[in-house]
C-alpha atoms as a PDB file:
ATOM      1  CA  UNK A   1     -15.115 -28.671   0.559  1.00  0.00           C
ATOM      2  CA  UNK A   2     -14.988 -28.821  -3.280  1.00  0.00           C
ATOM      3  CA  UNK A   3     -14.115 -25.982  -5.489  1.00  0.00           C
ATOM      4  CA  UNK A   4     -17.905 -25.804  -6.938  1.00  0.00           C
ATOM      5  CA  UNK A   5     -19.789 -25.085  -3.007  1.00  0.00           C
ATOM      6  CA  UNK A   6     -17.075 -22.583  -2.310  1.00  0.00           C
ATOM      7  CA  UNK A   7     -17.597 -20.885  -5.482  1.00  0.00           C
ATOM      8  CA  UNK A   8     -21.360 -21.285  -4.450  1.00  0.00           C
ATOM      9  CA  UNK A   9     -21.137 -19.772  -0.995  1.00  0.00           C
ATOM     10  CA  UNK A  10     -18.698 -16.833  -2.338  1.00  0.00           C
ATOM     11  CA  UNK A  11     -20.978 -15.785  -5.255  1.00  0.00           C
ATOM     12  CA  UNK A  12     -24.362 -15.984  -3.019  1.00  0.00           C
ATOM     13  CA  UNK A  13     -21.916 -13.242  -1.272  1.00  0.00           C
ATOM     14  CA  UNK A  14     -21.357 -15.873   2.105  1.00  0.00           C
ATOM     15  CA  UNK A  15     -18.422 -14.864   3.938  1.00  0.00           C
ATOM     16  CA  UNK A  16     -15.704 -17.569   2.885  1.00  0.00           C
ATOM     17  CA  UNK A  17     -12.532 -16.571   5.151  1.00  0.00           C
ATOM     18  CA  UNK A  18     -12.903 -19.698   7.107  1.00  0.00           C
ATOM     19  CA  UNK A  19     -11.800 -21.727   4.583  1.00  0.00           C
ATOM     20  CA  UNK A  20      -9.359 -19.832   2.986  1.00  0.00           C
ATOM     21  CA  UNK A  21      -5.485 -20.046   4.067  1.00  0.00           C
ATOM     22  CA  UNK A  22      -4.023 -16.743   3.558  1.00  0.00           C
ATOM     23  CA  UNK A  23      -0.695 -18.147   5.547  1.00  0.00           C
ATOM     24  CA  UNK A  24       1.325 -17.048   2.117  1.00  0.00           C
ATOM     25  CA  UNK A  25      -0.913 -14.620   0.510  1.00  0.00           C
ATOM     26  CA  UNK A  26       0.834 -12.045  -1.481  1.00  0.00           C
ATOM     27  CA  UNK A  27      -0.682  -8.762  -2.378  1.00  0.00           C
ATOM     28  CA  UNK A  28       0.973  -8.554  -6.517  1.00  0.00           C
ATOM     29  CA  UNK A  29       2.939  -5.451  -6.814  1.00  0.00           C
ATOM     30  CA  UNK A  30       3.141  -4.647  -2.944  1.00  0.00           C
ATOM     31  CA  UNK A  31       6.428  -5.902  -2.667  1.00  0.00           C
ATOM     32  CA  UNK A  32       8.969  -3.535  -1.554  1.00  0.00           C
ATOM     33  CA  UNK A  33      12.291  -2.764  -2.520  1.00  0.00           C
ATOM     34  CA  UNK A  34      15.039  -0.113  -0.220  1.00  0.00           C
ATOM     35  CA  UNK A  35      16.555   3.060  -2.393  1.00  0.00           C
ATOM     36  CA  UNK A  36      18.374   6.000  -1.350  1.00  0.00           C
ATOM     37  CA  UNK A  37      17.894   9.595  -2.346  1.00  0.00           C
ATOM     38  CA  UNK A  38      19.681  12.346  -1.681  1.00  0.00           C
ATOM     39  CA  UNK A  39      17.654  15.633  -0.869  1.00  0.00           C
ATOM     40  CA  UNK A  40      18.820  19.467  -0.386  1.00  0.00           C
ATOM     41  CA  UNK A  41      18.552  20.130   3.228  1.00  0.00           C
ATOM     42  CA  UNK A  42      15.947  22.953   2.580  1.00  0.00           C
ATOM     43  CA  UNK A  43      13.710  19.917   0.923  1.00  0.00           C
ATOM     44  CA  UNK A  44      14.584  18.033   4.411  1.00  0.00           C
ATOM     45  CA  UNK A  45      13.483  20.819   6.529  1.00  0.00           C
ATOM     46  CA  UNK A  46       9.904  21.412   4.337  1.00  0.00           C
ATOM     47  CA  UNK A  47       9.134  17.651   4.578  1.00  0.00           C
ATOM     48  CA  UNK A  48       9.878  17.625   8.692  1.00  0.00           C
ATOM     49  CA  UNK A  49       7.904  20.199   8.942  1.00  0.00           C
ATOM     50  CA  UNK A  50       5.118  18.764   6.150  1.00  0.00           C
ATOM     51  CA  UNK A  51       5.323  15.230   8.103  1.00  0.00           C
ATOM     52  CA  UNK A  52       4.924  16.860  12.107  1.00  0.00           C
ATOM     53  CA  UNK A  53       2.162  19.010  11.033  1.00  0.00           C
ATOM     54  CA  UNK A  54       0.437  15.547   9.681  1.00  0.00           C
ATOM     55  CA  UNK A  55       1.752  13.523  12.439  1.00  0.00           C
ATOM     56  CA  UNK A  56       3.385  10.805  10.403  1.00  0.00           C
ATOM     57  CA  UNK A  57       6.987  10.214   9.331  1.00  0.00           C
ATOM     58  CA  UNK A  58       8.964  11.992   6.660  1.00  0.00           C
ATOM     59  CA  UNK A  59       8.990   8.488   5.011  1.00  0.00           C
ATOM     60  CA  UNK A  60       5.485   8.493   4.868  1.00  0.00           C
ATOM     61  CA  UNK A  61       5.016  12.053   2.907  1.00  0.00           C
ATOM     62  CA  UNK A  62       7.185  10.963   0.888  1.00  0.00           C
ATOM     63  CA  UNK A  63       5.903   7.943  -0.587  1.00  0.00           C
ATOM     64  CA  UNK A  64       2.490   9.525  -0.275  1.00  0.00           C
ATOM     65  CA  UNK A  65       3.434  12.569  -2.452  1.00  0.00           C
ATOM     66  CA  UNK A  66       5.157  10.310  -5.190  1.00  0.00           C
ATOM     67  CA  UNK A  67       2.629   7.899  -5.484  1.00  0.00           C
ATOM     68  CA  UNK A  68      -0.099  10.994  -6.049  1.00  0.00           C
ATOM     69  CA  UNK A  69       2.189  12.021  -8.703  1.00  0.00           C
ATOM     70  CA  UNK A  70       2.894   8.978 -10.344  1.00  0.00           C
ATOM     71  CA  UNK A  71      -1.005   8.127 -10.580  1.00  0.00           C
ATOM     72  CA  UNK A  72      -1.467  11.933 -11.909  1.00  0.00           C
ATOM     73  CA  UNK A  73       0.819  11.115 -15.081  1.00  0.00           C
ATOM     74  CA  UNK A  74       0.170   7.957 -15.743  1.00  0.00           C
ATOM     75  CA  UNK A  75      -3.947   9.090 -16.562  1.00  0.00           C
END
């Protein structure tokens, strides 16, 4: 299919996915990267207790809370 009937079908709003090979699509920005950070045990025991009342992982309250934060001071 050339370039111009694709754009065609995509801004008539047709569904394109079928011809699109997202094999090695990258999401910009998503890419992760491991750090370690060392908490007070009290800070521990409030984000156990945080991340079973939610049902998720500590991890996830954690990322969660920092990424609120971050998008509060960078407005």
């Amino acid at each position: 299919m050339k370039a111009k009937d694709l754009d065609k079908k995509f801004d008539s709003g047709e569904d394109i996915t079928e011809f699109l090979d997202v094999s090695n699509a990258k999401r910009p920005g998503l890419d992760q990267k491991r750090v370690n950070v060392d908490f007070p045990v009290w800070m521990i025991h409030s984000l156990d207790k945080e991340a079973k009342r939610l049902g998720v992982p500590r991890q996830s309250i954690i990322k969660i809370w920092i990424a609120e934060k971050l998008k509060e001071v960078s407005k």
